[in-house]
C-alpha atoms as a PDB file:
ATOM      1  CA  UNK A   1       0.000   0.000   0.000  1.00  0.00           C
ATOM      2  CA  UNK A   2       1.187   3.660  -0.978  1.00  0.00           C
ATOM      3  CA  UNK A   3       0.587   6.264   1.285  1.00  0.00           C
ATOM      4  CA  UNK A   4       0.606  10.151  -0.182  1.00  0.00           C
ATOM      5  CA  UNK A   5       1.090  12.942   2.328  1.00  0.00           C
ATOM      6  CA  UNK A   6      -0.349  16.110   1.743  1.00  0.00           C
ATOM      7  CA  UNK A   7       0.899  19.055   2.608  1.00  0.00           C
ATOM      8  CA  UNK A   8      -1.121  22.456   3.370  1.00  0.00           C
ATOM      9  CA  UNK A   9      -2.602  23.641   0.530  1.00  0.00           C
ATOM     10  CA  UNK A  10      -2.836  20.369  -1.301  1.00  0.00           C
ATOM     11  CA  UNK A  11      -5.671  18.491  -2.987  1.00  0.00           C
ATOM     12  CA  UNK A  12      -5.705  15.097  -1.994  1.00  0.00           C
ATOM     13  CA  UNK A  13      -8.740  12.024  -1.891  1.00  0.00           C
ATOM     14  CA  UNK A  14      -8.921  12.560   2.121  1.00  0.00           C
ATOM     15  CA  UNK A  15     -11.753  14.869   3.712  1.00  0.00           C
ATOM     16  CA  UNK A  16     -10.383  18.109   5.531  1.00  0.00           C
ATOM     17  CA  UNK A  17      -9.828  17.731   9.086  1.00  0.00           C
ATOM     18  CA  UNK A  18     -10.784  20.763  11.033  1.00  0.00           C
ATOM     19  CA  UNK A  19      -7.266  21.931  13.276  1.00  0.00           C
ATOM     20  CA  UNK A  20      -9.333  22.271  16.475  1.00  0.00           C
ATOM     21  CA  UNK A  21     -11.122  19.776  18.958  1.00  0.00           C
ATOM     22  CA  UNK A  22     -14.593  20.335  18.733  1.00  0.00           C
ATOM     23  CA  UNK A  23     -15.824  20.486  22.747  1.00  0.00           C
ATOM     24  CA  UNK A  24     -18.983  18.752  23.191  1.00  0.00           C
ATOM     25  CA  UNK A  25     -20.700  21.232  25.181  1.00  0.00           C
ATOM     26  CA  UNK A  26     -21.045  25.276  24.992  1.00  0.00           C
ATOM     27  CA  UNK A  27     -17.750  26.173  24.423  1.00  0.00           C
ATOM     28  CA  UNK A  28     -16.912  27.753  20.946  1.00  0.00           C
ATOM     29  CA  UNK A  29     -13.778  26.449  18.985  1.00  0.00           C
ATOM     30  CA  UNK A  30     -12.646  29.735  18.257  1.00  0.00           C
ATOM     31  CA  UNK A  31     -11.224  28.965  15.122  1.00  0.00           C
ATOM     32  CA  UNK A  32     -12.084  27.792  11.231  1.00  0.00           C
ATOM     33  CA  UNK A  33      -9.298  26.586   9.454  1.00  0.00           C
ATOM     34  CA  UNK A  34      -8.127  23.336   8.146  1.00  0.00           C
ATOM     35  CA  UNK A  35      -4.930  21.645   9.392  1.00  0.00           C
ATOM     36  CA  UNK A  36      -4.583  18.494   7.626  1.00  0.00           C
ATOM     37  CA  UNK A  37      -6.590  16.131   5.081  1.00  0.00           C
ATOM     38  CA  UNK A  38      -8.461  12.807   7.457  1.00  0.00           C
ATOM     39  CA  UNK A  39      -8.871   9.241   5.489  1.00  0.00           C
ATOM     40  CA  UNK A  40     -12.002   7.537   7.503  1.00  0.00           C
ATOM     41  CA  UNK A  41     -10.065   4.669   6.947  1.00  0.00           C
ATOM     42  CA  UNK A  42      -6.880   5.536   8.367  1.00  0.00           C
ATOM     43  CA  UNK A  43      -8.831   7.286  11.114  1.00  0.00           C
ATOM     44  CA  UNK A  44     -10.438   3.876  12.114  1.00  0.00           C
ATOM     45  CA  UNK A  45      -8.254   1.689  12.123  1.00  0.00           C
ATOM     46  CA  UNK A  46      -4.105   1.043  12.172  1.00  0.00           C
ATOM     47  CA  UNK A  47      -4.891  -1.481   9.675  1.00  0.00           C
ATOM     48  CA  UNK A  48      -6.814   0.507   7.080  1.00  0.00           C
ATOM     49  CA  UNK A  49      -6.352  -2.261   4.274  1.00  0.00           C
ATOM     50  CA  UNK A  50      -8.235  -4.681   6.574  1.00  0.00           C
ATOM     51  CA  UNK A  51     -11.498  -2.196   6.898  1.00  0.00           C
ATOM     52  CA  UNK A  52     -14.618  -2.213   4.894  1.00  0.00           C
ATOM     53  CA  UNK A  53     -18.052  -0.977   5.767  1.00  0.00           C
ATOM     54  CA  UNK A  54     -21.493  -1.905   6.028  1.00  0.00           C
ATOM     55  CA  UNK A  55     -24.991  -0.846   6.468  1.00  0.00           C
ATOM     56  CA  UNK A  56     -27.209  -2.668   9.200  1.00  0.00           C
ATOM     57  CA  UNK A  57     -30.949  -3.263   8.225  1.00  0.00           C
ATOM     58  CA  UNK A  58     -32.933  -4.458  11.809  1.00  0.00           C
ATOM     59  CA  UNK A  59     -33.086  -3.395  15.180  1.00  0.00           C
ATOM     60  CA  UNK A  60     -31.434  -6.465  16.698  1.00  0.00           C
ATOM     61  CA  UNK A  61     -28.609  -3.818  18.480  1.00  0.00           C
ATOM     62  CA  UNK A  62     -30.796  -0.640  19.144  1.00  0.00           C
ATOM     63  CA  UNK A  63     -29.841  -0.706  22.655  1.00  0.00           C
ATOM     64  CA  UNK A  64     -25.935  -0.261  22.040  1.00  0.00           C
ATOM     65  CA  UNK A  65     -27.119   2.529  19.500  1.00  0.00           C
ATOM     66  CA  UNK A  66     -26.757   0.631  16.353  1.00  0.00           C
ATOM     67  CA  UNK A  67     -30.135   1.030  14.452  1.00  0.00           C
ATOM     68  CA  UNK A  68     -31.378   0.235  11.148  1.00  0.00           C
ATOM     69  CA  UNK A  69     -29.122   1.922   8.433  1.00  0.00           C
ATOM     70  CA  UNK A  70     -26.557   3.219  10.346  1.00  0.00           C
ATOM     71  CA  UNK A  71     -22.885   3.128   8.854  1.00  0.00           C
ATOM     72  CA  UNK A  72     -20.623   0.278  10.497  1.00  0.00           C
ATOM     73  CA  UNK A  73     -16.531  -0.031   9.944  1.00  0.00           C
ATOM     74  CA  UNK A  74     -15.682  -3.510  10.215  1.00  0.00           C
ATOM     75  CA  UNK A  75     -11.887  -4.651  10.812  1.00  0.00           C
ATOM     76  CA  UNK A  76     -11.043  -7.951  10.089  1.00  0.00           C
ATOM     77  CA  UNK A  77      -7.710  -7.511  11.974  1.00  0.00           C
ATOM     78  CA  UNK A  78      -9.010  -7.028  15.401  1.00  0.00           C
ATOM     79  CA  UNK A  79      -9.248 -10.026  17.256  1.00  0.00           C
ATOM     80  CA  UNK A  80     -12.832 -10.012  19.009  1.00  0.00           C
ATOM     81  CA  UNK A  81     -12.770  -9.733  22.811  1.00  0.00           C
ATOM     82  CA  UNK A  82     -16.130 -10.636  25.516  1.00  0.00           C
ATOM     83  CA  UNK A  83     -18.788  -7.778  24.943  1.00  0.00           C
ATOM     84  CA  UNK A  84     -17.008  -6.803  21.412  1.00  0.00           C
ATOM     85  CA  UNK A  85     -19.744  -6.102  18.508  1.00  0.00           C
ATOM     86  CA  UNK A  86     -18.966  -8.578  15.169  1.00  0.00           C
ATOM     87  CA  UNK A  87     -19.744  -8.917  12.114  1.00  0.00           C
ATOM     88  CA  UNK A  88     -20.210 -13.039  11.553  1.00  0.00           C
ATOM     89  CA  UNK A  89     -21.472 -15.408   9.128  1.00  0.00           C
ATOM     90  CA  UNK A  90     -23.742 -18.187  10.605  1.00  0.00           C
ATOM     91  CA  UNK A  91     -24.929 -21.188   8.551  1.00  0.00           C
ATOM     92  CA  UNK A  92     -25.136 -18.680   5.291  1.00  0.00           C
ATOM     93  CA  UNK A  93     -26.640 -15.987   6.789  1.00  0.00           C
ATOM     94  CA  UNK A  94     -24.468 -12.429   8.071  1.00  0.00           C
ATOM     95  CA  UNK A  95     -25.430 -11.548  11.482  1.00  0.00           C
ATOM     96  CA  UNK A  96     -24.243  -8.387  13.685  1.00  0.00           C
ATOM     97  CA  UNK A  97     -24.196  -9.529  17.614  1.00  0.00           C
ATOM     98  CA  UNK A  98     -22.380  -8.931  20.528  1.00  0.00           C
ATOM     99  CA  UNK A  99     -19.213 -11.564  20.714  1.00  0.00           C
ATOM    100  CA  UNK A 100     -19.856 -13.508  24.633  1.00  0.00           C
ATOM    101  CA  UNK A 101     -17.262 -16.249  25.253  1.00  0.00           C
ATOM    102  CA  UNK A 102     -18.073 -17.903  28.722  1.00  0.00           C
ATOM    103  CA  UNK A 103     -17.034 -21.180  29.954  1.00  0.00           C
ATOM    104  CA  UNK A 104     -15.211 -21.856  26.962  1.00  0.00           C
ATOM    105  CA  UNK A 105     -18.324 -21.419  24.818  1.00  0.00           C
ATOM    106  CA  UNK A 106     -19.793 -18.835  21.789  1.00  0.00           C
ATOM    107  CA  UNK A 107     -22.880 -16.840  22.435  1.00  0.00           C
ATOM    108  CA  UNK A 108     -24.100 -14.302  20.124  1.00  0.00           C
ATOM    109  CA  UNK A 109     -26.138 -12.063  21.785  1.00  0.00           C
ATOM    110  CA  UNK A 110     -28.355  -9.558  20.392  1.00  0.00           C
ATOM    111  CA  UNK A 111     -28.918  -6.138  22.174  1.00  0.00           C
ATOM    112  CA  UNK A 112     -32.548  -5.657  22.002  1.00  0.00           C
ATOM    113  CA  UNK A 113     -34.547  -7.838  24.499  1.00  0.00           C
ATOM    114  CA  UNK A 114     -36.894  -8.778  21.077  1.00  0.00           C
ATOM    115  CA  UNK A 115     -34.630 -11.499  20.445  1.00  0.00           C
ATOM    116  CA  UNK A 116     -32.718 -14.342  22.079  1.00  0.00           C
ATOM    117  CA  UNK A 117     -28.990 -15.096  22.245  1.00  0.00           C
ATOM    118  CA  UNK A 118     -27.449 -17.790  20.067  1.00  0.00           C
ATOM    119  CA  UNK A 119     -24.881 -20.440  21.398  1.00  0.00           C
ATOM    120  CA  UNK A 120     -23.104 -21.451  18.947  1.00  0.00           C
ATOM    121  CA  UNK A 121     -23.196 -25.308  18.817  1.00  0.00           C
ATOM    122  CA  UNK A 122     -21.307 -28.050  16.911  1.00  0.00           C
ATOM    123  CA  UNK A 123     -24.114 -28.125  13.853  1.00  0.00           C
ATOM    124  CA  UNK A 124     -23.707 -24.495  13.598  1.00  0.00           C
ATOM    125  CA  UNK A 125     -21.466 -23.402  10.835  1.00  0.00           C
ATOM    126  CA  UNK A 126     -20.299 -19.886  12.194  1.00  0.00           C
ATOM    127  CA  UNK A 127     -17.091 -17.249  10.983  1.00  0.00           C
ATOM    128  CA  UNK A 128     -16.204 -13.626  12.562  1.00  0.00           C
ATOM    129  CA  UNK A 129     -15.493 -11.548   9.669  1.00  0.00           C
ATOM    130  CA  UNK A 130     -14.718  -8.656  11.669  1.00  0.00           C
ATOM    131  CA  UNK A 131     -14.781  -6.054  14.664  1.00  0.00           C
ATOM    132  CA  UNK A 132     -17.530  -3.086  14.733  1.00  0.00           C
ATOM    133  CA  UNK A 133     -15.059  -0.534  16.510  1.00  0.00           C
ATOM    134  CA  UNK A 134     -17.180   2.340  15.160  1.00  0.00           C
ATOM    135  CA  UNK A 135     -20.296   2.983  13.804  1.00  0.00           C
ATOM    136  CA  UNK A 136     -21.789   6.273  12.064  1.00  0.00           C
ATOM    137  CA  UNK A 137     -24.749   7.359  13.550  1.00  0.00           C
ATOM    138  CA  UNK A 138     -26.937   9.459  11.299  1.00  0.00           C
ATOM    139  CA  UNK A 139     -27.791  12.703  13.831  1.00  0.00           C
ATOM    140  CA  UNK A 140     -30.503  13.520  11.224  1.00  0.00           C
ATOM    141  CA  UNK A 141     -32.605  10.473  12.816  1.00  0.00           C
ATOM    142  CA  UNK A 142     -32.262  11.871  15.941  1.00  0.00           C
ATOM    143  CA  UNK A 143     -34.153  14.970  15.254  1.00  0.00           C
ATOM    144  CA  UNK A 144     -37.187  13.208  17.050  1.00  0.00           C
ATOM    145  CA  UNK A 145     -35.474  12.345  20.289  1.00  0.00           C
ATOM    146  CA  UNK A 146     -33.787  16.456  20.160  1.00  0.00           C
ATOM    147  CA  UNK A 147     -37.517  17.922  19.698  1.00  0.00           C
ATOM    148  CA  UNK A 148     -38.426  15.544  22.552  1.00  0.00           C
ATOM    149  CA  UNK A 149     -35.906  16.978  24.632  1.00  0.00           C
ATOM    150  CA  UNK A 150     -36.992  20.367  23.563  1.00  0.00           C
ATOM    151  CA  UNK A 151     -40.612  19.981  24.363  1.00  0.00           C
ATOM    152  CA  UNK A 152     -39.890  18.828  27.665  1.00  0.00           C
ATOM    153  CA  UNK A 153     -37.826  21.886  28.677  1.00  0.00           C
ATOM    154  CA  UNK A 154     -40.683  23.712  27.226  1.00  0.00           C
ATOM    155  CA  UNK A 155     -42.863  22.063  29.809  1.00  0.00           C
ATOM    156  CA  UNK A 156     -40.695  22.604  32.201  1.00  0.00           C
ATOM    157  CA  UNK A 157     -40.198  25.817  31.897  1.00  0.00           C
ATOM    158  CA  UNK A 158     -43.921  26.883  31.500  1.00  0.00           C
ATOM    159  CA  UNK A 159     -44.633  24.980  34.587  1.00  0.00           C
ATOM    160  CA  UNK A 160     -41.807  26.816  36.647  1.00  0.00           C
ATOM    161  CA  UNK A 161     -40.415  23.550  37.573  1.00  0.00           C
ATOM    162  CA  UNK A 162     -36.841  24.119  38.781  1.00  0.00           C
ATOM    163  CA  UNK A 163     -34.659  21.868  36.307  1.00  0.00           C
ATOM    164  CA  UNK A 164     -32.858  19.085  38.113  1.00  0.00           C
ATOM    165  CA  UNK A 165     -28.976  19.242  37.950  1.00  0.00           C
ATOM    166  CA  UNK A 166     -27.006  16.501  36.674  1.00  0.00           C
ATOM    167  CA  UNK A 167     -23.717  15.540  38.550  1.00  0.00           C
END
């Protein structure tokens, strides 16, 4: 694999990376300017030859905040590790699950309480193609869950209820 470097100034296949840390709260960056060019995959992963991506269909990991047509990266160099999301192939079919190895045996386990966990037994026919070390959550989506929010503060603050602080 060749790897260009790009200097200031130069046009290159990578996406701008902004030259501040953006400070997820009320703080303002204070600045606009570009400091270097970002590959996602090089971003992801040490390995970037061994990433590829793919789009989940299904609600079988909603509660670790993977839902239906999100973005994953998948890394086939990562060796999985207990409570690591995977990307699998069992008897045909690929399946996204959380890896559980207990007692010296396989569970897949799904994170939505809709469906059960799979132990992997000796007539299954089952392959880890890869770690899910990051997904890419489209914040679009969560326009509901913000206007939500929104309309409770509204409440709130019609009904002179003191807001409870966090911490």
């Amino acid at each position: 694999m060749v790897v260009k470097v790009y200097r200031r100034g130069e046009i290159g296949e990578g996406r701008p990376l902004a030259g501040f840390w953006l400070h997820a709260a009320f703080e303002s960056p204070g600045t606009d300017y570009e400091e270097d060019r970002i590959s996602l995959d090089d971003y992801v992963s040490d390995y970037p030859h061994a990433v590829y991506y793919v789009k989940v269909i299904g609600d079988c990991m909603e509660y670790s905040g993977i839902e239906s047509h999100d973005l994953l990266v998948v890394d086939r160099h990562l060796t999985p590790v207990n409570g690591d999301v995977i990307v699998g192939v069992l008897n045909g079919n690929h399946i996204i699950a959380c890896y559980i190895e207990f007692e010296g045996k396989w569970f897949l386990m799904p994170d939505n309480p809709k469906y059960n966990p799979h132990l992997i037994n000796e007539f299954d026919q089952f392959t880890i193609e890869g770690v899910i070390p990051h997904s890419i959550l489209n914040q679009r989506r969560q326009n509901s869950v913000r206007v939500n929010r929104l309309q409770q503060l509204l409440r709130i603050l019609r009904a002179g209820i003191p807001a409870r602080a966090e911490g």
